[in-house]
Protein backbone atom coordinates (compact mmCIF):
# COMPACT_ATOMS: atom_id res chain seq x y z
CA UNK A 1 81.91 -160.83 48.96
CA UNK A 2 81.18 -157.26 50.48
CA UNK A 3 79.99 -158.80 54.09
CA UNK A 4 83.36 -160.58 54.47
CA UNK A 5 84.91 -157.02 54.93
CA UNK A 6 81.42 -155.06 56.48
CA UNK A 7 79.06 -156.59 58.58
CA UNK A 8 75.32 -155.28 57.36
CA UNK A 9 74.12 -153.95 60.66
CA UNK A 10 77.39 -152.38 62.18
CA UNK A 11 77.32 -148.86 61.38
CA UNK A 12 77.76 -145.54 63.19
CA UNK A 13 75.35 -144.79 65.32
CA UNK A 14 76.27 -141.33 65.43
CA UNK A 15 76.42 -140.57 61.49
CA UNK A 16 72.67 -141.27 61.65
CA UNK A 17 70.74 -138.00 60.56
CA UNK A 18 67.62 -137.29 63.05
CA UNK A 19 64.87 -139.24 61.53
CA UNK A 20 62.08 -138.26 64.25
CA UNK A 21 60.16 -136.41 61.15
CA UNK A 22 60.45 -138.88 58.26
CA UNK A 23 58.18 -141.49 57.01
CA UNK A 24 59.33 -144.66 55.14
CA UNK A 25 56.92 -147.15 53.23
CA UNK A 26 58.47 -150.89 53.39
CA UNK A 27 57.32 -153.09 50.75
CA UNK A 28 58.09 -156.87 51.66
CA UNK A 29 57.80 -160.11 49.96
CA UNK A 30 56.44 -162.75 51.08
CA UNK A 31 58.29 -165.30 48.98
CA UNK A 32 60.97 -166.92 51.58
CA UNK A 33 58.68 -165.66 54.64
CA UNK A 34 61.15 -166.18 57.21
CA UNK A 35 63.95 -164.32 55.95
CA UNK A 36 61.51 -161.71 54.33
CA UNK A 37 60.10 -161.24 58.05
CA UNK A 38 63.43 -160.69 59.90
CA UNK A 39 64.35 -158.36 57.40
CA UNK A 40 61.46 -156.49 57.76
CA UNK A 41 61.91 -156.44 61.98
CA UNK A 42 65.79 -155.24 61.21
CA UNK A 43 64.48 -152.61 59.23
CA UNK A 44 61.65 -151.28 61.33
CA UNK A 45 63.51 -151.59 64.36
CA UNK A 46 66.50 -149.81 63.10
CA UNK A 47 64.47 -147.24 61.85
CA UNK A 48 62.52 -146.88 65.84
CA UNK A 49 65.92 -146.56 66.92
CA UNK A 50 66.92 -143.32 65.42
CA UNK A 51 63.88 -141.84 66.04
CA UNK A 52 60.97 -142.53 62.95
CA UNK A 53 57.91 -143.24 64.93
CA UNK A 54 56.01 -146.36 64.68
CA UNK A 55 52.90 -144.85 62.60
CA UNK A 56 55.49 -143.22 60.12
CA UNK A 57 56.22 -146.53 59.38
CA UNK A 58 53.63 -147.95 56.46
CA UNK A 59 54.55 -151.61 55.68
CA UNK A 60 52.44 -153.33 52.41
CA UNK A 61 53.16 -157.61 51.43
CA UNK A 62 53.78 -158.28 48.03
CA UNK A 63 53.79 -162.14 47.27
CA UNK A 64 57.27 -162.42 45.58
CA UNK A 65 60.46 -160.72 45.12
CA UNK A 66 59.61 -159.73 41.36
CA UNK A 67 56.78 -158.02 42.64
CA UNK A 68 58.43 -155.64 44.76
CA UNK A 69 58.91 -152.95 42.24
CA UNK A 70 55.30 -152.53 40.77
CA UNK A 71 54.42 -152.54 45.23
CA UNK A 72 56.85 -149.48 45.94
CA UNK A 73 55.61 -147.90 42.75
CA UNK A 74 52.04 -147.95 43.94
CA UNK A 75 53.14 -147.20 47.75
CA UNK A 76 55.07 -144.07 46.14
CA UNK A 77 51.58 -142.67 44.51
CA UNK A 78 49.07 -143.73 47.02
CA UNK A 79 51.33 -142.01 50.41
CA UNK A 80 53.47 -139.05 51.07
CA UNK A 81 56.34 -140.68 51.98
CA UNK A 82 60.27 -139.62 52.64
CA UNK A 83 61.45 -143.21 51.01
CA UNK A 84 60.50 -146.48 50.37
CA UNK A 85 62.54 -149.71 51.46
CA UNK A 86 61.84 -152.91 49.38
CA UNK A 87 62.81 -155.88 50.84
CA UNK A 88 63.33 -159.88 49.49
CA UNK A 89 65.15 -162.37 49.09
CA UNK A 90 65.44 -164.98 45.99
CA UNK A 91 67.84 -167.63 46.74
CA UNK A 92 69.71 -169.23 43.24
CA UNK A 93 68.05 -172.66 41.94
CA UNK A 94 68.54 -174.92 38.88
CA UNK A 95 66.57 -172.56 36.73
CA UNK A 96 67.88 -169.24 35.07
CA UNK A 97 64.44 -167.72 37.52
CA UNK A 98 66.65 -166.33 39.70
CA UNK A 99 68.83 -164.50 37.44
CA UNK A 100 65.67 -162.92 35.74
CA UNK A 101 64.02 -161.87 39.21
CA UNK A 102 67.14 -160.59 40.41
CA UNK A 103 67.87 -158.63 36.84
CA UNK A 104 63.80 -157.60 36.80
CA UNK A 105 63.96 -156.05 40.13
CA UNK A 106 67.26 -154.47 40.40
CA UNK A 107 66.39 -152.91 37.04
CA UNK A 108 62.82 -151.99 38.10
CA UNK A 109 64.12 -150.28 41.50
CA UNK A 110 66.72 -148.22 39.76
CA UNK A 111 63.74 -146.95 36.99
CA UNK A 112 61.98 -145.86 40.26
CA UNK A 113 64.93 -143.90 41.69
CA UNK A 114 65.48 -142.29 38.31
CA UNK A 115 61.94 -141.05 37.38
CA UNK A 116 60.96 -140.50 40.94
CA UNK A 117 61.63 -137.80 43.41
CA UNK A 118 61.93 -139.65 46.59
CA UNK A 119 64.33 -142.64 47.36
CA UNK A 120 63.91 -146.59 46.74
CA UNK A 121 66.44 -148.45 48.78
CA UNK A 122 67.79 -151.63 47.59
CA UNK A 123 66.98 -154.46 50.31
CA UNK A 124 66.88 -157.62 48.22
CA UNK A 125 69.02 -160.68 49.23
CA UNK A 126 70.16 -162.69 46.09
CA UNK A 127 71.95 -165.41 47.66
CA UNK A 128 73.25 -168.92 46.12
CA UNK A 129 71.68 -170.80 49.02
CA UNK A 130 69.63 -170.55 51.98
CA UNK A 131 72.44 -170.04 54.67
CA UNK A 132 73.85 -167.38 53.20
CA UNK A 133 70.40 -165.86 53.51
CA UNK A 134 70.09 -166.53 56.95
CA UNK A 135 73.76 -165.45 57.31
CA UNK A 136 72.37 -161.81 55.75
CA UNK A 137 68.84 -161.72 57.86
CA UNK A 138 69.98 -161.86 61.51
CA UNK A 139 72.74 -164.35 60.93
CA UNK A 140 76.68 -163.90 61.24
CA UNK A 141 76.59 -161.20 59.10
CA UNK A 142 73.92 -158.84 60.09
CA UNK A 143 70.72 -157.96 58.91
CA UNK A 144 70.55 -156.26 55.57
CA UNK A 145 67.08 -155.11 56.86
CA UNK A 146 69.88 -152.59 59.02
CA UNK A 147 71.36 -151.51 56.54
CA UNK A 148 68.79 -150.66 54.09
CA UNK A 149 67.17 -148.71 57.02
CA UNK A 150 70.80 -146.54 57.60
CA UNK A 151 70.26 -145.96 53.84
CA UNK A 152 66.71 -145.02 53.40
CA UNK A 153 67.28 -142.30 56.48
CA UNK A 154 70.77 -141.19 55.03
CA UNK A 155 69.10 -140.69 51.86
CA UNK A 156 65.83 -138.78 53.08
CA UNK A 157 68.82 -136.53 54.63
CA UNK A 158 71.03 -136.10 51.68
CA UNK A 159 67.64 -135.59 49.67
CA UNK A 160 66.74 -132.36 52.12
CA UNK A 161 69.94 -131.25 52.13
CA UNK A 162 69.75 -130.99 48.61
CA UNK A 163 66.10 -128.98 48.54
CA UNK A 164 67.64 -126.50 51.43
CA UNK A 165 70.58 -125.55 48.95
């Protein structure tokens, strides 16, 4: 398990590119509300913190996890944005659901990174239980909602980087 080695929201603070000029779309289910929500505060606040002002922030609700893709495909075409953050979190029940939302989006999120020219960063818990999603939203190992923020501005970086060369 990769948090029993890195906790999500430890990071360099330092290794953060400036991120005063970017604007990020977060697209959030609402399916498992109150992990979805702290997520979403992890994410945003992470993001205030290096410096991506709270307008340049454009958050949109999808109801579930499977969702998410077809939301930060539309948020891609209706705003100019730097990158898009999905967020979600489908915990494992006695169905084979889970392993088809989890499949459907991870494949639908990677089709978005390949045809598209800005970034879509991963932010989807798939957990076997409820505590390890609390564990992963605020819990005892960080808030993936961190993480996925680092990502989204280290990306926008590497992404201009790329353009300047």
């Amino acid at each position: 398990m990769a948090t029993a080695y890195q906790h999500l929201s430890q990071y360099d603070f330092e290794a953060v590119p400036d991120a005063s000029e970017m604007k990020i779309g977060i697209v959030v289910s609402e399916w498992n509300v109150n992990i979805t929500e702290a997520l979403l505060k992890g994410a945003c606040d992470t993001l205030e913190r290096h410096g991506v002002k709270k307008e340049n922030i454009h958050i949109a609700r999808v109801p579930g996890s499977f969702e998410l893709t077809f939301g930060a495909k539309m948020m891609s075409q209706q705003l100019k944005l730097d990158a898009i953050i999905v967020l979600g979190c489908v915990v494992r029940g006695d169905t084979p659901h889970f392993d088809y939302v989890c499949s459907g989006v991870t494949q639908g999120i990677t089709a978005l990174n390949v045809s598209s020219d800005i970034p879509f960063i991963f932010g989807l818990l798939t957990t076997d239980n409820m505590q390890q999603s609390l564990d992963r939203a605020g819990g005892k190992y960080g808030n993936k909602g961190d993480e996925a923020a680092v990502t989204a501005i280290k990306m926008v970086a590497f992404h201009c980087q790329l353009e300047k060369s």
